[in-house]
C-alpha atoms as a PDB file:
ATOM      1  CA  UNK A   1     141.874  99.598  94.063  1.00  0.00           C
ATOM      2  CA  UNK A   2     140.073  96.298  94.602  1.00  0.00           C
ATOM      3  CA  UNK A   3     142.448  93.250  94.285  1.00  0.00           C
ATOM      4  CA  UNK A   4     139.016  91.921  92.896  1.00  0.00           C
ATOM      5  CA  UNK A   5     136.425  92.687  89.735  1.00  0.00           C
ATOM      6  CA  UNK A   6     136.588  93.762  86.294  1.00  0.00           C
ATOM      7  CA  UNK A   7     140.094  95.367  84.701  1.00  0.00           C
ATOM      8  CA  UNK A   8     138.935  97.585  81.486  1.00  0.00           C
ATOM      9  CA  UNK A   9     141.495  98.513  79.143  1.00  0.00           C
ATOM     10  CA  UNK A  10     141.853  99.607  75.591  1.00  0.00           C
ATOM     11  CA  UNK A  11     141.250  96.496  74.213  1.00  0.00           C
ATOM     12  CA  UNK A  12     140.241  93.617  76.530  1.00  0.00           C
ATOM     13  CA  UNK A  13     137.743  93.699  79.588  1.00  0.00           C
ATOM     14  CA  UNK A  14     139.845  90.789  82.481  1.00  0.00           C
ATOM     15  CA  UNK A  15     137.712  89.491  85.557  1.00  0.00           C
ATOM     16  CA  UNK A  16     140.610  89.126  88.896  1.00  0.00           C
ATOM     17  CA  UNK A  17     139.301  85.504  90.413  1.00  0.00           C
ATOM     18  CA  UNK A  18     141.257  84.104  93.283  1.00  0.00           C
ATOM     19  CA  UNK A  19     143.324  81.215  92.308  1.00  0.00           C
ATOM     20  CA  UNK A  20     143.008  78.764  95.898  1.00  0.00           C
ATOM     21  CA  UNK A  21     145.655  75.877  94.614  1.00  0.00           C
ATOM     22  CA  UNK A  22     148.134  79.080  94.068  1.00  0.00           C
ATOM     23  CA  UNK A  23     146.838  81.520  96.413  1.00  0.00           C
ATOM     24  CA  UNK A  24     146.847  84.399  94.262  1.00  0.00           C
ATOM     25  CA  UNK A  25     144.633  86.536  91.966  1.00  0.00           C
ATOM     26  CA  UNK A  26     144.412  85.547  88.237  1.00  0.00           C
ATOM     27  CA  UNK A  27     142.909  87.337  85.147  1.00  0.00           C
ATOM     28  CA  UNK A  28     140.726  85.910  82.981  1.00  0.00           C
ATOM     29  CA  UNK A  29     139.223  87.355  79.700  1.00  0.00           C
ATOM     30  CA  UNK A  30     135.600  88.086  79.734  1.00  0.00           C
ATOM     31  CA  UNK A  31     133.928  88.290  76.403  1.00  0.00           C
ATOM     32  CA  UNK A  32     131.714  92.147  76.159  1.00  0.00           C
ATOM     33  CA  UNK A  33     128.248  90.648  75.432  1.00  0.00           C
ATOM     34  CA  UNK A  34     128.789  88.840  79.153  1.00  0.00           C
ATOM     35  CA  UNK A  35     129.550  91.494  80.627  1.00  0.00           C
ATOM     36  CA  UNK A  36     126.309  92.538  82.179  1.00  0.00           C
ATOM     37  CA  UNK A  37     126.279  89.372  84.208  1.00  0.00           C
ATOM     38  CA  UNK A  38     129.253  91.338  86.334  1.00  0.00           C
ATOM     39  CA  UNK A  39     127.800  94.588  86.806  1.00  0.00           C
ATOM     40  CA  UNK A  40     127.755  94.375  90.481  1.00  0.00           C
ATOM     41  CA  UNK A  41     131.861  93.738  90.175  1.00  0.00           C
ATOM     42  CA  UNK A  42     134.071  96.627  91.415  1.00  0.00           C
ATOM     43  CA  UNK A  43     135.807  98.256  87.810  1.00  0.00           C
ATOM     44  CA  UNK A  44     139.050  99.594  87.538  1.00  0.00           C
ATOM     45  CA  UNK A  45     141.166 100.939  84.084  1.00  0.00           C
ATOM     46  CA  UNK A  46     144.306 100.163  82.603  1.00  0.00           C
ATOM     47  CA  UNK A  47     145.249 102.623  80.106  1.00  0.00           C
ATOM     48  CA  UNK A  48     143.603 105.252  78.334  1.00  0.00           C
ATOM     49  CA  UNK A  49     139.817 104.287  78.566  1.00  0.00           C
ATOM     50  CA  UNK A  50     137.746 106.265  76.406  1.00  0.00           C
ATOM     51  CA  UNK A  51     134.179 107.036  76.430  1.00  0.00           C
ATOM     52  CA  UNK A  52     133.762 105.345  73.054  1.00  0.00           C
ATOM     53  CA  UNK A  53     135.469 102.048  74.415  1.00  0.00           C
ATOM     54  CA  UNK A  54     133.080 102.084  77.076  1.00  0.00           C
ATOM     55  CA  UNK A  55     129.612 102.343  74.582  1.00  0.00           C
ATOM     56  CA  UNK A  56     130.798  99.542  72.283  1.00  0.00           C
ATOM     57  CA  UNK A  57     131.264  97.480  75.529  1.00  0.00           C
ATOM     58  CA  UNK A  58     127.295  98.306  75.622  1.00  0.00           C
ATOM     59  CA  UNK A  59     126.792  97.752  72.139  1.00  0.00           C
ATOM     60  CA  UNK A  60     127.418  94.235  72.771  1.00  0.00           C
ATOM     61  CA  UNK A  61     125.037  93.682  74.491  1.00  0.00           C
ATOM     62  CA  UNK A  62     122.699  96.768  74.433  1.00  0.00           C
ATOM     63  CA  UNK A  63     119.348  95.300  75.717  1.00  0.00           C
ATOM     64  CA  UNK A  64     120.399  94.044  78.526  1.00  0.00           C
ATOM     65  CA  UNK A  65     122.254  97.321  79.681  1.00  0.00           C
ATOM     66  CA  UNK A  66     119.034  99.252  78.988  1.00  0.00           C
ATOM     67  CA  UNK A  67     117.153  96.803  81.331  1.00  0.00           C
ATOM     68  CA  UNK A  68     119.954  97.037  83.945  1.00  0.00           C
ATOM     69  CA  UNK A  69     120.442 101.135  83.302  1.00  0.00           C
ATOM     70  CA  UNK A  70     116.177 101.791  82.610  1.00  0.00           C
ATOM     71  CA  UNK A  71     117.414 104.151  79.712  1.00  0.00           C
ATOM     72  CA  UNK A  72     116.940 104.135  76.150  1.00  0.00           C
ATOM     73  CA  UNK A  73     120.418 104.084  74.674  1.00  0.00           C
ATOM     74  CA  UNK A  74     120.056 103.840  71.099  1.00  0.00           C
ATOM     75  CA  UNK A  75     119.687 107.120  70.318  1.00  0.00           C
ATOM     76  CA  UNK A  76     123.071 108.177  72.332  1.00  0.00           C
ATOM     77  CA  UNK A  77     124.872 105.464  70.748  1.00  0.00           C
ATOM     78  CA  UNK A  78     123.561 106.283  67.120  1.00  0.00           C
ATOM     79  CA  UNK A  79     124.793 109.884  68.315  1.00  0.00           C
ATOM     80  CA  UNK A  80     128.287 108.661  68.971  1.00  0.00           C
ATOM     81  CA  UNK A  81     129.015 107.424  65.441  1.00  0.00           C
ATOM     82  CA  UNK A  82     128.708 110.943  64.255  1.00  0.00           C
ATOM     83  CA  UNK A  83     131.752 112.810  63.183  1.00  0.00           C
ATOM     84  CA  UNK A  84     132.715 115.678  65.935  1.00  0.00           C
ATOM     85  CA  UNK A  85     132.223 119.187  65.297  1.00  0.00           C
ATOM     86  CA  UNK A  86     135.030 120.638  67.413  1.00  0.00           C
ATOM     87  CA  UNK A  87     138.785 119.988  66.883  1.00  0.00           C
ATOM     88  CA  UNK A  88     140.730 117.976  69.710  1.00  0.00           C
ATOM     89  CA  UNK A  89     143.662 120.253  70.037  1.00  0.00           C
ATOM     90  CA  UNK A  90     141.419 123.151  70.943  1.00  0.00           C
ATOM     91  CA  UNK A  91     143.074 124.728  74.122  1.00  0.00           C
ATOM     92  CA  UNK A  92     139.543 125.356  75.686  1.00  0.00           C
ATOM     93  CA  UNK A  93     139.037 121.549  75.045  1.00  0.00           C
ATOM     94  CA  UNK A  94     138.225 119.227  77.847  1.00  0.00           C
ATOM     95  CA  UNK A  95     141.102 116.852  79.056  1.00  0.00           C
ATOM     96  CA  UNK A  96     138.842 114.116  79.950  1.00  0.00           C
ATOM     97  CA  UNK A  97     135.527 112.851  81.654  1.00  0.00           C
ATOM     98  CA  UNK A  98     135.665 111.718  85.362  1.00  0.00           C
ATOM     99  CA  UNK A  99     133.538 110.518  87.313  1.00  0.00           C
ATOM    100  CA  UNK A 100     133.389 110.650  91.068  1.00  0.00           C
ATOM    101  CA  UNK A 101     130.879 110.481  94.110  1.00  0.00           C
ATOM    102  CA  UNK A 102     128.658 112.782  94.975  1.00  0.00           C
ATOM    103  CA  UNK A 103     128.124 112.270  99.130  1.00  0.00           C
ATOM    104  CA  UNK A 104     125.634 114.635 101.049  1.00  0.00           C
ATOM    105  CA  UNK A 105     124.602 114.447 104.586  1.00  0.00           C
ATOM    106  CA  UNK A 106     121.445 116.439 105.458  1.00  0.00           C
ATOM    107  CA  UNK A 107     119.885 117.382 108.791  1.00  0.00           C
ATOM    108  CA  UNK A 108     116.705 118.622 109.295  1.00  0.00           C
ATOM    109  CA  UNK A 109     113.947 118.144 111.823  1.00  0.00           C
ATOM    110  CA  UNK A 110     117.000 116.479 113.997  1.00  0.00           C
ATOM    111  CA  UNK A 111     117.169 113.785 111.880  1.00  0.00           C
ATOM    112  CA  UNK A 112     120.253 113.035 109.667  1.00  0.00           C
ATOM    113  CA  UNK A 113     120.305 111.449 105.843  1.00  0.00           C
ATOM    114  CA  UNK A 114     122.703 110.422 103.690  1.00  0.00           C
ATOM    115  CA  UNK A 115     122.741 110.019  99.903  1.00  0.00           C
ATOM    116  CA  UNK A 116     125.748 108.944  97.926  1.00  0.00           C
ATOM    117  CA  UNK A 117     125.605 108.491  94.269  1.00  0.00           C
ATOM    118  CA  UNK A 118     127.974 108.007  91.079  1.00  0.00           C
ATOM    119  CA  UNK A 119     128.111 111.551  89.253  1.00  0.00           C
ATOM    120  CA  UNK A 120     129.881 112.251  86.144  1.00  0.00           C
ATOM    121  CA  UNK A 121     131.495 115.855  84.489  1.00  0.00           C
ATOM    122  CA  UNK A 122     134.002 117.191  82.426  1.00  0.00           C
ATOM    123  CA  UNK A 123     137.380 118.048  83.362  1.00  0.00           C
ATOM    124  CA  UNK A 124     139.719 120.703  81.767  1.00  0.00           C
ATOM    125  CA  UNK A 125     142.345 123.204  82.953  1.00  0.00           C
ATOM    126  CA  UNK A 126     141.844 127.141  82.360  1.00  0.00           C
ATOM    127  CA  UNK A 127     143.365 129.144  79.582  1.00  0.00           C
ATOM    128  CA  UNK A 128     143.016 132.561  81.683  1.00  0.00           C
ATOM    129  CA  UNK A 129     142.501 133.668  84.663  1.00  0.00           C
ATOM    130  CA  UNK A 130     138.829 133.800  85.639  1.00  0.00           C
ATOM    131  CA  UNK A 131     137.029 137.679  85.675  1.00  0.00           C
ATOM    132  CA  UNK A 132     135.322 136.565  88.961  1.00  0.00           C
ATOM    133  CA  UNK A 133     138.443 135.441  90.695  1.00  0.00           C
ATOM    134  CA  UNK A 134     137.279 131.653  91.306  1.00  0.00           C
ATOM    135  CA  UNK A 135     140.352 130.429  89.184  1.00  0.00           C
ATOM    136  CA  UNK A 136     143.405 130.977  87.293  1.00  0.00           C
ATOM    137  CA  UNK A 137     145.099 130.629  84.464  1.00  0.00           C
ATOM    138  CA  UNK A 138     146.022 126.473  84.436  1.00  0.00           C
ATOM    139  CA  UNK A 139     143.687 125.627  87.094  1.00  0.00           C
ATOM    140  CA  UNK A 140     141.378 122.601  86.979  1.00  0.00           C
ATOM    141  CA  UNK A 141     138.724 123.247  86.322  1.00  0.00           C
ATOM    142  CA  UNK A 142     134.824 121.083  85.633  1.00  0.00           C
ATOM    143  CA  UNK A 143     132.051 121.493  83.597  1.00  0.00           C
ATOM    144  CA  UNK A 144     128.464 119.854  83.651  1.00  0.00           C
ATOM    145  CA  UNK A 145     128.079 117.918  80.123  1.00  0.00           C
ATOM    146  CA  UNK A 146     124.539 117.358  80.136  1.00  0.00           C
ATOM    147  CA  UNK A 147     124.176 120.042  77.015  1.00  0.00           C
ATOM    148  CA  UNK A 148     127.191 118.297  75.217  1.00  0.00           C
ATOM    149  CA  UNK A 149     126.324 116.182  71.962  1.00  0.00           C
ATOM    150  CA  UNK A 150     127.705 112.500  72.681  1.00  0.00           C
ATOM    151  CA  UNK A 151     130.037 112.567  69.653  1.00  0.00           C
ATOM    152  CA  UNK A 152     131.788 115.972  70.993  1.00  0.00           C
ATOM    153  CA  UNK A 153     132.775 113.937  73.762  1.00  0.00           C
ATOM    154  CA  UNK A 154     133.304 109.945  72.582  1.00  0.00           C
ATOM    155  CA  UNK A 155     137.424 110.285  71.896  1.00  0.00           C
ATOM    156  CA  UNK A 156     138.040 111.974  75.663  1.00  0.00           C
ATOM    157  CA  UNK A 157     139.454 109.169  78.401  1.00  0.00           C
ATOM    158  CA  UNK A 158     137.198 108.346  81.409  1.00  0.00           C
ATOM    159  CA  UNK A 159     138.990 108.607  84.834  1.00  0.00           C
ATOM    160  CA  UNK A 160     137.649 107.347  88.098  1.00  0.00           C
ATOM    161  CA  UNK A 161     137.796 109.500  91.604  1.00  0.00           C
ATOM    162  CA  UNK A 162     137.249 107.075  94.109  1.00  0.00           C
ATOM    163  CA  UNK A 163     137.448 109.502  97.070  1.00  0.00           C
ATOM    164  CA  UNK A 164     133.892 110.266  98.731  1.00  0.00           C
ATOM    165  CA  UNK A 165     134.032 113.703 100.251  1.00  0.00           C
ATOM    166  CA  UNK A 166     130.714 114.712 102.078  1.00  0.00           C
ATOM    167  CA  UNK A 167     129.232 117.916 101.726  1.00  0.00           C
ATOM    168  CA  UNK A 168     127.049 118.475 105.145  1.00  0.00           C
ATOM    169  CA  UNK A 169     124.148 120.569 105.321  1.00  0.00           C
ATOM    170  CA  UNK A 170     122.593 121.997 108.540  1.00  0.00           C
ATOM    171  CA  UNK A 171     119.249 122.780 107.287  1.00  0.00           C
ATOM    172  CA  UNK A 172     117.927 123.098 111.131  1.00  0.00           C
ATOM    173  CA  UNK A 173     121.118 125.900 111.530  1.00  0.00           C
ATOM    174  CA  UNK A 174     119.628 127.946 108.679  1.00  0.00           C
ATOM    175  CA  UNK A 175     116.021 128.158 110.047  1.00  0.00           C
ATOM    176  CA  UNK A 176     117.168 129.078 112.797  1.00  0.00           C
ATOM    177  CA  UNK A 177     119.999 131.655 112.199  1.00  0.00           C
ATOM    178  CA  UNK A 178     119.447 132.076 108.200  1.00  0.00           C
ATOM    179  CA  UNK A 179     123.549 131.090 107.680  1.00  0.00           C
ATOM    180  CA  UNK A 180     123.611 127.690 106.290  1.00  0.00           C
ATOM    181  CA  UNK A 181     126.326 125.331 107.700  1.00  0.00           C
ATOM    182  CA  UNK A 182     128.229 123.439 104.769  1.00  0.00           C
ATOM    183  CA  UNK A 183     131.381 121.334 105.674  1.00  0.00           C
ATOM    184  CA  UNK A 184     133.103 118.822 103.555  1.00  0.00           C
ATOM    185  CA  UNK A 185     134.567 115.458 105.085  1.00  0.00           C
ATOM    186  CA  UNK A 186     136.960 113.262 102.912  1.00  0.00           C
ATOM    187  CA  UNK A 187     135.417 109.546 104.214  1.00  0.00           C
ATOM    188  CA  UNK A 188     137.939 107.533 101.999  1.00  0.00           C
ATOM    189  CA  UNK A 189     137.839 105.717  99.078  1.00  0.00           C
ATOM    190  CA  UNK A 190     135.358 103.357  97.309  1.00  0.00           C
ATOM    191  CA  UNK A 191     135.394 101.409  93.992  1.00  0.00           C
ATOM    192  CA  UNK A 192     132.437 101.945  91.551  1.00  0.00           C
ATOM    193  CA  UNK A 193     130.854  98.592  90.554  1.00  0.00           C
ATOM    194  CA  UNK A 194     130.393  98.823  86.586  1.00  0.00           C
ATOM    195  CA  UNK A 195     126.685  99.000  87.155  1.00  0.00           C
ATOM    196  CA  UNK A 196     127.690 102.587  88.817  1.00  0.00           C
ATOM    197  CA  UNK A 197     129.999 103.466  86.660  1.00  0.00           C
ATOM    198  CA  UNK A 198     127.698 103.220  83.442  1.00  0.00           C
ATOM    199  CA  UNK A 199     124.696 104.552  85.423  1.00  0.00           C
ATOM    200  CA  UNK A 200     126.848 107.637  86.667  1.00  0.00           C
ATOM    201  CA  UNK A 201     127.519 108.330  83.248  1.00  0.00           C
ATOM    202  CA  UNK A 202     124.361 108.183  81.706  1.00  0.00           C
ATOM    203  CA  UNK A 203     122.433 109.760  84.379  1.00  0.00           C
ATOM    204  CA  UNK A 204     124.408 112.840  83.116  1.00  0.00           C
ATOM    205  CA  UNK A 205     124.317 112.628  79.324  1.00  0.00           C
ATOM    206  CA  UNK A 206     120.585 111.753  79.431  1.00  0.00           C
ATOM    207  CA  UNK A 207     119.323 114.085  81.875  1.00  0.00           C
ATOM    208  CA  UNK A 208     117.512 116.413  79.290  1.00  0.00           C
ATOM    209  CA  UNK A 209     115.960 113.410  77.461  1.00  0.00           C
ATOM    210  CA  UNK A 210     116.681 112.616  74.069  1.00  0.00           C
ATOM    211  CA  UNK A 211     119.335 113.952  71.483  1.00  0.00           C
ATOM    212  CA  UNK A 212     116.283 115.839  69.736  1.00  0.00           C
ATOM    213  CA  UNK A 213     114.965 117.084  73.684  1.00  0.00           C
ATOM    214  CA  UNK A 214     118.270 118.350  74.840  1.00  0.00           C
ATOM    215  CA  UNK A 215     119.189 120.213  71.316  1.00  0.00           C
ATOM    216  CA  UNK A 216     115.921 121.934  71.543  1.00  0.00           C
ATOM    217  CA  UNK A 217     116.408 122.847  75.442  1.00  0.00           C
ATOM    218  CA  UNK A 218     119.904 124.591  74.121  1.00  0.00           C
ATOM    219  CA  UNK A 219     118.490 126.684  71.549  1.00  0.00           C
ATOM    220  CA  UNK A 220     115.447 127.514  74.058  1.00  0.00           C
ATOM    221  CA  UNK A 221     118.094 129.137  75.920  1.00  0.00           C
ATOM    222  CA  UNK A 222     120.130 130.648  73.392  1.00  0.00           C
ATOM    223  CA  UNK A 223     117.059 132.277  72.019  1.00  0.00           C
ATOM    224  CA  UNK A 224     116.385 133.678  75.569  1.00  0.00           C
ATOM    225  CA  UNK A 225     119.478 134.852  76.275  1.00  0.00           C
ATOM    226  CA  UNK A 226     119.433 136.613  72.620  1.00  0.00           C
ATOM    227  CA  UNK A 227     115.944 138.118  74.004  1.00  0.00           C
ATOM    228  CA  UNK A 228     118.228 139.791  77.071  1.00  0.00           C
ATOM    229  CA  UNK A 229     121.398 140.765  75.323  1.00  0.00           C
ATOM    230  CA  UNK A 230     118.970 142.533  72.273  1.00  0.00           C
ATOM    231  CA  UNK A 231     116.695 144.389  75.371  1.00  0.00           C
ATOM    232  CA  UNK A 232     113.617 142.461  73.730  1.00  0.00           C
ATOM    233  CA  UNK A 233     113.397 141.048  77.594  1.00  0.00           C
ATOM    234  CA  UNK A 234     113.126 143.503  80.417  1.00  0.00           C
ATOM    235  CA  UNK A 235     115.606 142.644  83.012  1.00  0.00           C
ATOM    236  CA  UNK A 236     116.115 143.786  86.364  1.00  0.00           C
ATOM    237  CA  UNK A 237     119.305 144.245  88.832  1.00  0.00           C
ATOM    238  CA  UNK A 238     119.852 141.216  91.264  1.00  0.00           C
ATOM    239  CA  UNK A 239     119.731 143.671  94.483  1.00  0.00           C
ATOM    240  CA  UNK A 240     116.512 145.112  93.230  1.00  0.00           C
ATOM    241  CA  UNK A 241     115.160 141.546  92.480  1.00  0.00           C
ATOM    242  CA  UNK A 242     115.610 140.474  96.244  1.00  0.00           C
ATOM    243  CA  UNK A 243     114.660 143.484  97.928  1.00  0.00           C
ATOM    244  CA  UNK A 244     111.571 142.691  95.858  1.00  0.00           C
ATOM    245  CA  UNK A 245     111.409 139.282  97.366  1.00  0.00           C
ATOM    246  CA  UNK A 246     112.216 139.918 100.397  1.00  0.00           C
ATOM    247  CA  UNK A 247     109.396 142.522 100.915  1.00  0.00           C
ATOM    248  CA  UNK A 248     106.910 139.816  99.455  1.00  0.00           C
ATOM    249  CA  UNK A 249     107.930 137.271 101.883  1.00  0.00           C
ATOM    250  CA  UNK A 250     107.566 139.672 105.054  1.00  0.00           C
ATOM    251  CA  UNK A 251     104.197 140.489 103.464  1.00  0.00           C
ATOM    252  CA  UNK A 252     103.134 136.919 103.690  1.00  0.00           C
ATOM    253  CA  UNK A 253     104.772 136.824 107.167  1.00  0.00           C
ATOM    254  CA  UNK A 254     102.290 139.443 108.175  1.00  0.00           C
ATOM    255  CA  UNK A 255      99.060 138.308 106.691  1.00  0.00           C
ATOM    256  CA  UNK A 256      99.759 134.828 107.934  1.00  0.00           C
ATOM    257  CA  UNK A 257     100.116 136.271 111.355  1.00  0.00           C
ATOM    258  CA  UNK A 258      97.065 138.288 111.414  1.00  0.00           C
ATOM    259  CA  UNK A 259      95.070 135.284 110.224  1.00  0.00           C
ATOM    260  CA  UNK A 260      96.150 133.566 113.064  1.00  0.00           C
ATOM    261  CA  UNK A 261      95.672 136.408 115.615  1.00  0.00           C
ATOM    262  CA  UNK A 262      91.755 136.885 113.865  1.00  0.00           C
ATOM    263  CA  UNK A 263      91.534 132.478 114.887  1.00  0.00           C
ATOM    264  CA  UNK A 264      92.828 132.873 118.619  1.00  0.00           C
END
């Protein structure tokens, strides 16, 4: 954790300035509608931090987070004052929000790029043990949150994963030997500014759009899979599926070729 930037805790938001005459750090108390002014300061918590502390930090001064975030908020913090649906002590519950970097290296052509990027899930810790073997019972385990109503969400605690573990991709491997080549390096730690840290969060919970957008995506895909499990849609096995693909793509292999032997 930075010695430096903005302390959030359940109550009061502290700036850590260096103090030259007594060379040492000091807090001082920064009002919420100023906080925008800091949003390139690295953010730490003290304390349980919830997801509704952080969006009335925002509501102080919502314009100029939408300008600084390029989102619409109101609509998510309307959303928020609604009462929840689904009780807290619900063992299938999520234990809390985190967010944490995504980090991806990716080589193609010979040429190597890097993205890194705040991200933002749900974190909770399995009641069984998974049918498909990729966890048991009391394992953590995360969840995407994009389909989640803002209110179902607002009481959980925010956490912050400062480690940035890159996933590596060989796409040049794959052409070449059709096995793609994934490792994962741990780099190290690094703070989130609060610009990330609100922009990691709402790139998630806005990704569908609007309250109204994402609730009608949902039921689009309820009523589909209601369509499969009824027989109304015609489904296929997965082997059957890529054979099928895989004798369409050797087809256009082949055509391609002879279009090219007809030009030489």
């Amino acid at each position: 954790m930075s010695e430096e930037g903005i302390v959030i805790t359940p109550d009061k938001v502290f700036i850590r300035v260096w103090n030259g005459e007594k060379k040492k750090y000091q807090r001082r108390i920064i009002k919420p509608k100023n906080l925008p002014f800091y949003c390139w300061e690295p953010v730490s918590f003290e304390g349980d931090v919830s997801l509704g502390r952080l969006f009335s930090l925002i509501e102080a001064n919502r314009r100029k987070w939408e300008i600084l975030l390029c989102e619409n908020l109101e609509p998510f913090l309307e959303e928020a004052q609604k009462p929840a649906t689904k009780k807290e002590d619900d063992p299938e519950a999520l234990a809390f929000l985190e967010l944490y970097w995504g980090a991806e290296t990716t080589i193609y052509k010979g040429k190597s790029d890097f993205s890194l990027w705040p991200s933002f899930h749900g974190v909770g810790y399995a009641t069984e043990d998974d049918k498909y073997e990729m966890y048991k019972k009391g394992d953590r385990v995360t969840y995407a949150i994009e389909f989640t109503p803002v209110n179902e969400l607002i009481h959980l605690p925010v956490k912050l994963d400062e480690k940035v573990k890159v996933l590596r991709t060989d796409l040049d491997t794959f052409e070449a030997t059709k096995n793609i080549d994934n490792e994962e390096t741990e780099l190290g730690d690094k703070a989130f500014t609060l610009l990330e840290l609100l922009k990691g969060i709402f790139w998630e919970i806005t990704f569908l759009g609007s309250p109204e957008h994402r609730d009608e995506e949902m039921t689009s895909m309820r009523e589909a899979v209601d369509d499969i499990k009824s027989g109304k849609v015609e489904t296929i096995p997965w082997e059957e599926a890529m054979e099928k693909i895989e004798k369409k793509v050797e087809k256009k292999k082949k055509d391609l070729k002879d279009l090219l032997d007809e030009g030489m």
